[in-house]
Protein backbone atom coordinates (compact mmCIF):
# COMPACT_ATOMS: atom_id res chain seq x y z
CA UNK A 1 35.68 -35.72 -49.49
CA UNK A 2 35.52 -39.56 -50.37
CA UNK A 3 34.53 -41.75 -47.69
CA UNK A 4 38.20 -43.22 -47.69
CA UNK A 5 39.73 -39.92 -46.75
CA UNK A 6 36.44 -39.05 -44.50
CA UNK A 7 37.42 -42.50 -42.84
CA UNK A 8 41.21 -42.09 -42.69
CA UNK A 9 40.47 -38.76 -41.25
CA UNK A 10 38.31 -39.92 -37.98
CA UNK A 11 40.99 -42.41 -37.83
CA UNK A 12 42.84 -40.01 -37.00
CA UNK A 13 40.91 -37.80 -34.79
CA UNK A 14 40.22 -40.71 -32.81
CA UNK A 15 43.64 -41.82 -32.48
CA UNK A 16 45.04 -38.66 -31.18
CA UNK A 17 42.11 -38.14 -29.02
CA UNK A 18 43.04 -42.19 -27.50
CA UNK A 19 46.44 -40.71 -27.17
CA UNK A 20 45.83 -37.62 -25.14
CA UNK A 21 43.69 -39.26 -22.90
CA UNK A 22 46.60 -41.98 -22.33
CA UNK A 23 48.76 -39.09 -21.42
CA UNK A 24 46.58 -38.07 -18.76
CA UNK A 25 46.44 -41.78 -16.73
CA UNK A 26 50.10 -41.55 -16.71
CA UNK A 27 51.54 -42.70 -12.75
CA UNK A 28 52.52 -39.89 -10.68
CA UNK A 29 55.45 -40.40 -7.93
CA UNK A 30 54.21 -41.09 -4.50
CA UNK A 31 54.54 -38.45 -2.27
CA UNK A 32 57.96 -39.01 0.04
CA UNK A 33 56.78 -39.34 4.25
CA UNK A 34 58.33 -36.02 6.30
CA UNK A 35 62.16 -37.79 6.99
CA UNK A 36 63.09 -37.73 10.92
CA UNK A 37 65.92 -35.42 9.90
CA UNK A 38 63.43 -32.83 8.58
CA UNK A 39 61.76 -33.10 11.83
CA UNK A 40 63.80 -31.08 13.88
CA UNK A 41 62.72 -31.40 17.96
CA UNK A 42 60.25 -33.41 19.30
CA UNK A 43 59.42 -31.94 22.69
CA UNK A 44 57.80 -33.30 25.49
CA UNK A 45 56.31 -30.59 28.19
CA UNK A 46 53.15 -31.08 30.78
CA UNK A 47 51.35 -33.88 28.46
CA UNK A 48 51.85 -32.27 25.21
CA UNK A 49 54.22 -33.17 22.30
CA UNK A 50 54.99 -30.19 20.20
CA UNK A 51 56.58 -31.44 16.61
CA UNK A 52 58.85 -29.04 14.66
CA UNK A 53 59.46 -29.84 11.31
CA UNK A 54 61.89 -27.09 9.30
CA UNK A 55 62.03 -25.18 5.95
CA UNK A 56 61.16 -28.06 3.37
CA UNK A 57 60.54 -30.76 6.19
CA UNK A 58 56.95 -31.41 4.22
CA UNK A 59 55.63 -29.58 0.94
CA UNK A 60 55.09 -26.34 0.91
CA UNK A 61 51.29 -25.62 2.57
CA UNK A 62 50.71 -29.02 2.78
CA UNK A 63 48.50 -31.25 5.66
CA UNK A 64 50.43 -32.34 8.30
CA UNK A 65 49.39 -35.10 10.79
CA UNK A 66 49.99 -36.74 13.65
CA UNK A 67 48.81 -40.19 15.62
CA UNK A 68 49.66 -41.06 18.63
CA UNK A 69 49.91 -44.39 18.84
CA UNK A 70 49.01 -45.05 22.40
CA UNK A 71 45.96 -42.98 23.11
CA UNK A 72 44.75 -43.04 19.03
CA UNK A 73 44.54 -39.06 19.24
CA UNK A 74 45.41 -37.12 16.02
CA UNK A 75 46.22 -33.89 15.27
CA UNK A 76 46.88 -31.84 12.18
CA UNK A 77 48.43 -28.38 10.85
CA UNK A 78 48.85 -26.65 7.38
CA UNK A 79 52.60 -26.48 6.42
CA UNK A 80 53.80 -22.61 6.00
CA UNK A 81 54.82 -21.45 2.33
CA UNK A 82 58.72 -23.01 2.60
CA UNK A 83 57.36 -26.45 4.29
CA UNK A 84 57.50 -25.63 7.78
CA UNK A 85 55.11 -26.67 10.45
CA UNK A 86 54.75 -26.67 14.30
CA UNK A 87 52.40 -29.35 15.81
CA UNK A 88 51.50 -30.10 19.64
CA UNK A 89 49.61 -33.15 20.05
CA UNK A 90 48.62 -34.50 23.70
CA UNK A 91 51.29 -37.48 24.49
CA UNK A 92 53.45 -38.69 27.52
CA UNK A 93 56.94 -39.93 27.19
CA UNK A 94 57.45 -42.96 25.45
CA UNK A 95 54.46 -42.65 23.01
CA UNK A 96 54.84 -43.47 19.32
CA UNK A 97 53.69 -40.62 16.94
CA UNK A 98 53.34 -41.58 13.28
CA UNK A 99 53.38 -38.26 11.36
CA UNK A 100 52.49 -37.50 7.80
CA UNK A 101 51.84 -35.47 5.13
CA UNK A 102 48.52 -34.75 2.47
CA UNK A 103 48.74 -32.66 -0.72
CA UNK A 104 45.61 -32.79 -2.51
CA UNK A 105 44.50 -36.63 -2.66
CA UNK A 106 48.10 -37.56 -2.16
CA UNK A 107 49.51 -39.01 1.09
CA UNK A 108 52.63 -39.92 2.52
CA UNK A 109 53.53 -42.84 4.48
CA UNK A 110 54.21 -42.28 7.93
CA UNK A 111 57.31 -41.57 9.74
CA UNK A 112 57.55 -42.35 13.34
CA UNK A 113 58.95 -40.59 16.10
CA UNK A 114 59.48 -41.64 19.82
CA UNK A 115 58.15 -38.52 21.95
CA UNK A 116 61.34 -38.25 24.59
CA UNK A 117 61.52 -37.70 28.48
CA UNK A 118 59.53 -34.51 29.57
CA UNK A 119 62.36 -31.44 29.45
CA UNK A 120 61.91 -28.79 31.98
């Protein structure tokens, strides 16, 4: 090989090798909060909050969790396989709960929820 060809040739090596790393720092879409209408009931009984979020409320087996607001107490579940998840969290009436989600290193922004009157 000539050292034109030989130099044409890592070139090119190193230019697709430039390119596939490029691919790989590519942006990635945030992932979307848990939306109020995916949770479905937020219920308030003796102290405790329990938050019920529906099939596809959150990704599938992903981190779910909660803040309250008032008392700075969190809690957290796993999501089931269809993105379901039941959470009870120590709150009275009137407490702000930010909830949100994890999947791997990526985290939602919160979505609040006002926890209601206690039912009976």
């Amino acid at each position: 090989m000539s050292a034109l060809s030989r130099r044409n040739w890592l070139f090119v090596v190193l230019a697709v090798g430039l390119t596939a790393l490029d691919g790989c720092n590519s942006p990635t879409l945030p992932l979307p909060p848990p939306s109020p209408p995916a949770i479905q009931s937020v219920m308030s009984l003796n102290g405790q909050a329990v938050i019920k979020g529906g099939d596809y409320a959150v990704e599938p087996h992903a981190k779910v969790t909660c803040l309250n607001h008032a008392s700075n107490l969190m809690r957290e579940t796993t999501a089931d396989v269809r993105g379901a998840f039941v959470l009870g969290i120590e709150a009275e009436p009137g407490n702000t709960l930010g909830c949100w989600q994890q999947v791997d290193h990526l985290i939602s922004d919160p979505v609040m929820v006002v926890v209601p009157p206690a039912q009976r």
